[in-house]
C-alpha atoms as a PDB file:
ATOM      1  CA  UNK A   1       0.000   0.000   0.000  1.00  0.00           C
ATOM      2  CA  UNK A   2       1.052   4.026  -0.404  1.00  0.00           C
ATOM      3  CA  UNK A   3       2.371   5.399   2.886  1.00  0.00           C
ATOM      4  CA  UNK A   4       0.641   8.434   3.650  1.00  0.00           C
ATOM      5  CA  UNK A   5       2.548  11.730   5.517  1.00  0.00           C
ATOM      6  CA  UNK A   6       1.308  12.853   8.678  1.00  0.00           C
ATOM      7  CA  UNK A   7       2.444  16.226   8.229  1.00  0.00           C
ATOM      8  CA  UNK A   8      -0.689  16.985   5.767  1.00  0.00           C
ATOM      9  CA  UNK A   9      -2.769  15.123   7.785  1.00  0.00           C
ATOM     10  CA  UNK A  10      -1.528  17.383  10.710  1.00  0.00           C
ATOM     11  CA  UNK A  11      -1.070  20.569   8.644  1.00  0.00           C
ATOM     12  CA  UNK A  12      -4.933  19.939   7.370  1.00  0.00           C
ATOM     13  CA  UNK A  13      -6.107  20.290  11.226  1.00  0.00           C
ATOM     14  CA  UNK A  14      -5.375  23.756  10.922  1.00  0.00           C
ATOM     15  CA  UNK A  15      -7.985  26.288   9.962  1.00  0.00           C
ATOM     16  CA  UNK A  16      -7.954  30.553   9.911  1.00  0.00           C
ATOM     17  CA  UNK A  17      -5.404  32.702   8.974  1.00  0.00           C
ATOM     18  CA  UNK A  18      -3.056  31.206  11.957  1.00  0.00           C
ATOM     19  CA  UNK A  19      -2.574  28.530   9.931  1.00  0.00           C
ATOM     20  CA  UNK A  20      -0.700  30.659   7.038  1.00  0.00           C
ATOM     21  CA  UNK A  21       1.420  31.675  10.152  1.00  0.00           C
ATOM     22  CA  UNK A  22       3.742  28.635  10.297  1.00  0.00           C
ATOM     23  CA  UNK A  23       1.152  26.837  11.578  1.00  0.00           C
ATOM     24  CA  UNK A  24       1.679  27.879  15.264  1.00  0.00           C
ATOM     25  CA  UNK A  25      -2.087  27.372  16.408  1.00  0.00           C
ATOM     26  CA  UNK A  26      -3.943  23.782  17.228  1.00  0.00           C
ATOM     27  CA  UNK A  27      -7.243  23.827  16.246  1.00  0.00           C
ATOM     28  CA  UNK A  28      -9.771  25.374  18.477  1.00  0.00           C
ATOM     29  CA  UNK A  29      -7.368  27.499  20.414  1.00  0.00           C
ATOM     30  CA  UNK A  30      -8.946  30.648  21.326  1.00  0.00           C
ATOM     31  CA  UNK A  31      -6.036  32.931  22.365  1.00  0.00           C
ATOM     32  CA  UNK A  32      -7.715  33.912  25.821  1.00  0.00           C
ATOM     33  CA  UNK A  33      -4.491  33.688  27.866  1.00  0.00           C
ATOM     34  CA  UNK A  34      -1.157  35.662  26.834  1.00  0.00           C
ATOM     35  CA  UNK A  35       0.935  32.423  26.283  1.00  0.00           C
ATOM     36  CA  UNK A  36      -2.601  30.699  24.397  1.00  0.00           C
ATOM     37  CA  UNK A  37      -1.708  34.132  22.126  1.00  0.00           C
ATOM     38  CA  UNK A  38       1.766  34.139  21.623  1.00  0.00           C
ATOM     39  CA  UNK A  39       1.282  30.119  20.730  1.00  0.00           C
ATOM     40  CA  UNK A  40      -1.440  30.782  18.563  1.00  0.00           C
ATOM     41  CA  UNK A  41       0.465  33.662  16.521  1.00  0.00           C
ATOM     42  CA  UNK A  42       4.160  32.549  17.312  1.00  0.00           C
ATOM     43  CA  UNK A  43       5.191  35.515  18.514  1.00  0.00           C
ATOM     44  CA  UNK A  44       8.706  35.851  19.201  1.00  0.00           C
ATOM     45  CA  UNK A  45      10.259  36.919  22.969  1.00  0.00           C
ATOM     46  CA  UNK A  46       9.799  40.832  22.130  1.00  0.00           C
ATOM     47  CA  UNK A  47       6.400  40.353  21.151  1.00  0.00           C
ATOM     48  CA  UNK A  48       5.350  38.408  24.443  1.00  0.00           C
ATOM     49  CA  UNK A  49       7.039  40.784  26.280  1.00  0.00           C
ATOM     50  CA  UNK A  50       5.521  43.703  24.683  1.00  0.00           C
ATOM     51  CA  UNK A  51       2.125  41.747  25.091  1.00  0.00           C
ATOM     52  CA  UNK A  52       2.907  40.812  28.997  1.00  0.00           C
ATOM     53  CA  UNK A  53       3.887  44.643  29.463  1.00  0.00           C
ATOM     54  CA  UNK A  54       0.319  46.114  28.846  1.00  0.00           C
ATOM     55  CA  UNK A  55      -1.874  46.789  31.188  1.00  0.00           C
ATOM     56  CA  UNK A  56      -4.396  44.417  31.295  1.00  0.00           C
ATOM     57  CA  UNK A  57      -7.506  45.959  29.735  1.00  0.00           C
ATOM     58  CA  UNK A  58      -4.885  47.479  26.704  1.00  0.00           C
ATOM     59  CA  UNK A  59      -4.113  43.811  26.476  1.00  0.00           C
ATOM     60  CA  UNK A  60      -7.123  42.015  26.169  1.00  0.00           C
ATOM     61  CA  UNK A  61      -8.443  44.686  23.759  1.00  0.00           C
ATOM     62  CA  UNK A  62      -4.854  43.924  21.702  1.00  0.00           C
ATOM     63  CA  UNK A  63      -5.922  40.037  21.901  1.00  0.00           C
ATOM     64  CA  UNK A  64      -9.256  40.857  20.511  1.00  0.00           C
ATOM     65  CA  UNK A  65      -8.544  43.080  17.932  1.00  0.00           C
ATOM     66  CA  UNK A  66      -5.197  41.594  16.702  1.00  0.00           C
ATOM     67  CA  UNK A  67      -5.596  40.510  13.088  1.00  0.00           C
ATOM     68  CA  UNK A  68      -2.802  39.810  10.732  1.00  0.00           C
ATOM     69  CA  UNK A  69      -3.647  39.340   6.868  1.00  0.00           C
ATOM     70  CA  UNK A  70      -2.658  35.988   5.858  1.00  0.00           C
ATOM     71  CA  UNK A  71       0.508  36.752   4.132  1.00  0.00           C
ATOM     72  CA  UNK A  72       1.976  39.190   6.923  1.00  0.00           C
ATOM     73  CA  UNK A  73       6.007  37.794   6.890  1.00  0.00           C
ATOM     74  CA  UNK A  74       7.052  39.068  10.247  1.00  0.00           C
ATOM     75  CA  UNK A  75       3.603  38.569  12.585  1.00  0.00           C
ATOM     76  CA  UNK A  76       5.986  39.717  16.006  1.00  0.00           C
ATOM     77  CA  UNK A  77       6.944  43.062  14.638  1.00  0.00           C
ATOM     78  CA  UNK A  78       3.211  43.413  13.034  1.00  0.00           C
ATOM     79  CA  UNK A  79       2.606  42.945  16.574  1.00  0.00           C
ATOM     80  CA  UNK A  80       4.725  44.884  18.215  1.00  0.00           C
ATOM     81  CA  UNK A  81       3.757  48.203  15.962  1.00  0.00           C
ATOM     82  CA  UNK A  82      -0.311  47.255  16.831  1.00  0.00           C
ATOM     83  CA  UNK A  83       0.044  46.419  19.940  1.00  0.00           C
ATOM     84  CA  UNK A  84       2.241  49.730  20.833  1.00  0.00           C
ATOM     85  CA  UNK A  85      -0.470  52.006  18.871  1.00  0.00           C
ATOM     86  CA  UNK A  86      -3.562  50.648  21.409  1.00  0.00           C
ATOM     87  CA  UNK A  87      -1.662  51.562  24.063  1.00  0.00           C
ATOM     88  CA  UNK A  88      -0.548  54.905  23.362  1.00  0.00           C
ATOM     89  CA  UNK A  89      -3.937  55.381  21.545  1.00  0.00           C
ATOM     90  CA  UNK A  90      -5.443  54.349  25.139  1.00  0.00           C
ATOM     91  CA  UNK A  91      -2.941  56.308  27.001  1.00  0.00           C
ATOM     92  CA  UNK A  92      -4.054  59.529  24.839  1.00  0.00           C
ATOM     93  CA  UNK A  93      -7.410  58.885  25.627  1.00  0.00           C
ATOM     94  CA  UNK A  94      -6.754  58.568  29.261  1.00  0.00           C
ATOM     95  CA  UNK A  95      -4.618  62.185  28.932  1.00  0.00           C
ATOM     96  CA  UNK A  96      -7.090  63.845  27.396  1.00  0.00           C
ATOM     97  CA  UNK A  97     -10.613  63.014  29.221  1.00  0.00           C
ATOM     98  CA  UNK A  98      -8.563  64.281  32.497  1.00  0.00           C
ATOM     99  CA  UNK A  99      -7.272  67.486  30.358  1.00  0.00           C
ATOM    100  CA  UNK A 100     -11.006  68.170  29.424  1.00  0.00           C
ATOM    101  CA  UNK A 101     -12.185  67.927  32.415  1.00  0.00           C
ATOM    102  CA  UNK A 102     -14.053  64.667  31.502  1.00  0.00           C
ATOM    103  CA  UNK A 103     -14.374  61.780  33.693  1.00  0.00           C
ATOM    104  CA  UNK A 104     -11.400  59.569  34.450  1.00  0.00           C
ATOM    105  CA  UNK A 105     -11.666  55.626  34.954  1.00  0.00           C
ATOM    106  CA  UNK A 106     -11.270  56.468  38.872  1.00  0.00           C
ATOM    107  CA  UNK A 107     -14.108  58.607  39.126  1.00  0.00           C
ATOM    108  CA  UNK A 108     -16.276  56.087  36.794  1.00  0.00           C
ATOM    109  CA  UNK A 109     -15.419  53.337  39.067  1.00  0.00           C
ATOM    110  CA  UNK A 110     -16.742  55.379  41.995  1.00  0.00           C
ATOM    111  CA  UNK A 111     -19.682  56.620  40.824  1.00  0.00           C
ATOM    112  CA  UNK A 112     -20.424  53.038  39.373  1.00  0.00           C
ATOM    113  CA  UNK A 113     -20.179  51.569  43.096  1.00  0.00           C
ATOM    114  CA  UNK A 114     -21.594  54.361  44.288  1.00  0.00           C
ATOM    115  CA  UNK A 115     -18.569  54.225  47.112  1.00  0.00           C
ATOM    116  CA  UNK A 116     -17.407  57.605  48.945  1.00  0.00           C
ATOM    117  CA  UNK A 117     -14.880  60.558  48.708  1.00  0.00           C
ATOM    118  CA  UNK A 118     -12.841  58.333  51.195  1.00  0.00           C
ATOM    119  CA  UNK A 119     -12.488  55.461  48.955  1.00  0.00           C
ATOM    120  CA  UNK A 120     -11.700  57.503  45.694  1.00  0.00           C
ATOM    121  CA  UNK A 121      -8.859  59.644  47.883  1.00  0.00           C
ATOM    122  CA  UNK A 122      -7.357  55.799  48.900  1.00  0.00           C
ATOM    123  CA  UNK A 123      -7.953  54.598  45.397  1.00  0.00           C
ATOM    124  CA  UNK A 124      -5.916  57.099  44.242  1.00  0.00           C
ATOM    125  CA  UNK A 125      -2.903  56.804  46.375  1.00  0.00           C
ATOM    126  CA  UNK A 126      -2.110  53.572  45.159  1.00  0.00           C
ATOM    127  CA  UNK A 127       0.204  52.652  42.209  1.00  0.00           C
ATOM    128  CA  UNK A 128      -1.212  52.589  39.025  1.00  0.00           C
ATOM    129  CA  UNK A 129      -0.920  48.984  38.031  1.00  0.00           C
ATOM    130  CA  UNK A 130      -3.003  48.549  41.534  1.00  0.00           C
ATOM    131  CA  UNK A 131      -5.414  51.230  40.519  1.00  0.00           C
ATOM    132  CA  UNK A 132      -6.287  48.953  37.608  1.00  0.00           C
ATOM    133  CA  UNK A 133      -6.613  45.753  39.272  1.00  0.00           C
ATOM    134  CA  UNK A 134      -8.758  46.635  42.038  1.00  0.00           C
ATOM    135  CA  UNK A 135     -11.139  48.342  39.568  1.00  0.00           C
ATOM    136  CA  UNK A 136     -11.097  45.186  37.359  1.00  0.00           C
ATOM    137  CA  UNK A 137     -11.579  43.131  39.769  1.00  0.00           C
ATOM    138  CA  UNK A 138     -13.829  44.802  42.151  1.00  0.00           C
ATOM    139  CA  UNK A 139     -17.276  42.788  42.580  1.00  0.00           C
ATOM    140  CA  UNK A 140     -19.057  43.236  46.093  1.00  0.00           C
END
């Protein structure tokens, strides 16, 4: 009988435009997690650590929206340049709602809660990176 090779039979598992990508993705991976990402795009070690970097509502939103066309060569430095622009597009936003006197995510989260003047002035003295994760994952 003919042998048959298991690389097409393994290389025909593969479905989407990740597949183009060296084949990096197993079929039915969804990406949620940073290193389900990376795996899914094979991103190299600038890219993950670009992607690990962002805050984490910057990088979910990069996760979501990240979308190579099929014959993109270099998918990390695609990456990189995208994933840079959401977060100094976000950043930009941030800057300017507090420059216009619009609401910041602080003051959303407050209001939201409904919690006092006491817990916005403590919300605010902590670091950043804090700020974000008690807002995210705030749930009374």
């Amino acid at each position: 009988g003919s042998v048959q090779s298991g690389g097409s039979t393994a290389r025909a598992a593969l479905t989407g435009p990740q597949a183009r990508h060296n084949g990096c993705s197993s079929l039915g991976e969804e990406g949620t997690t940073p290193d389900a990402f990376v795996r899914r795009w094979c991103l190299n070690d600038e890219a993950r650590t670009l992607l690990l970097s962002l805050e984490s509502s910057v990088r979910h939103r990069v996760m979501r929206k990240f979308a190579p066309q099929d014959d993109t060569r270099d998918v990390s430095a695609l990456f990189c340049r995208f994933a840079s622009s959401v977060a100094a597009s976000d950043a930009d936003r941030l800057s300017s709602e507090r420059i216009d006197g619009h609401d910041d995510p602080i003051a959303g989260f407050i209001r939201k809660w409904g919690l006092t003047a006491e817990d916005d002035n403590f919300l605010r003295t902590l670091e950043p990176s804090l700020q974000r994760l008690v807002m995210d994952k705030f749930s009374p």
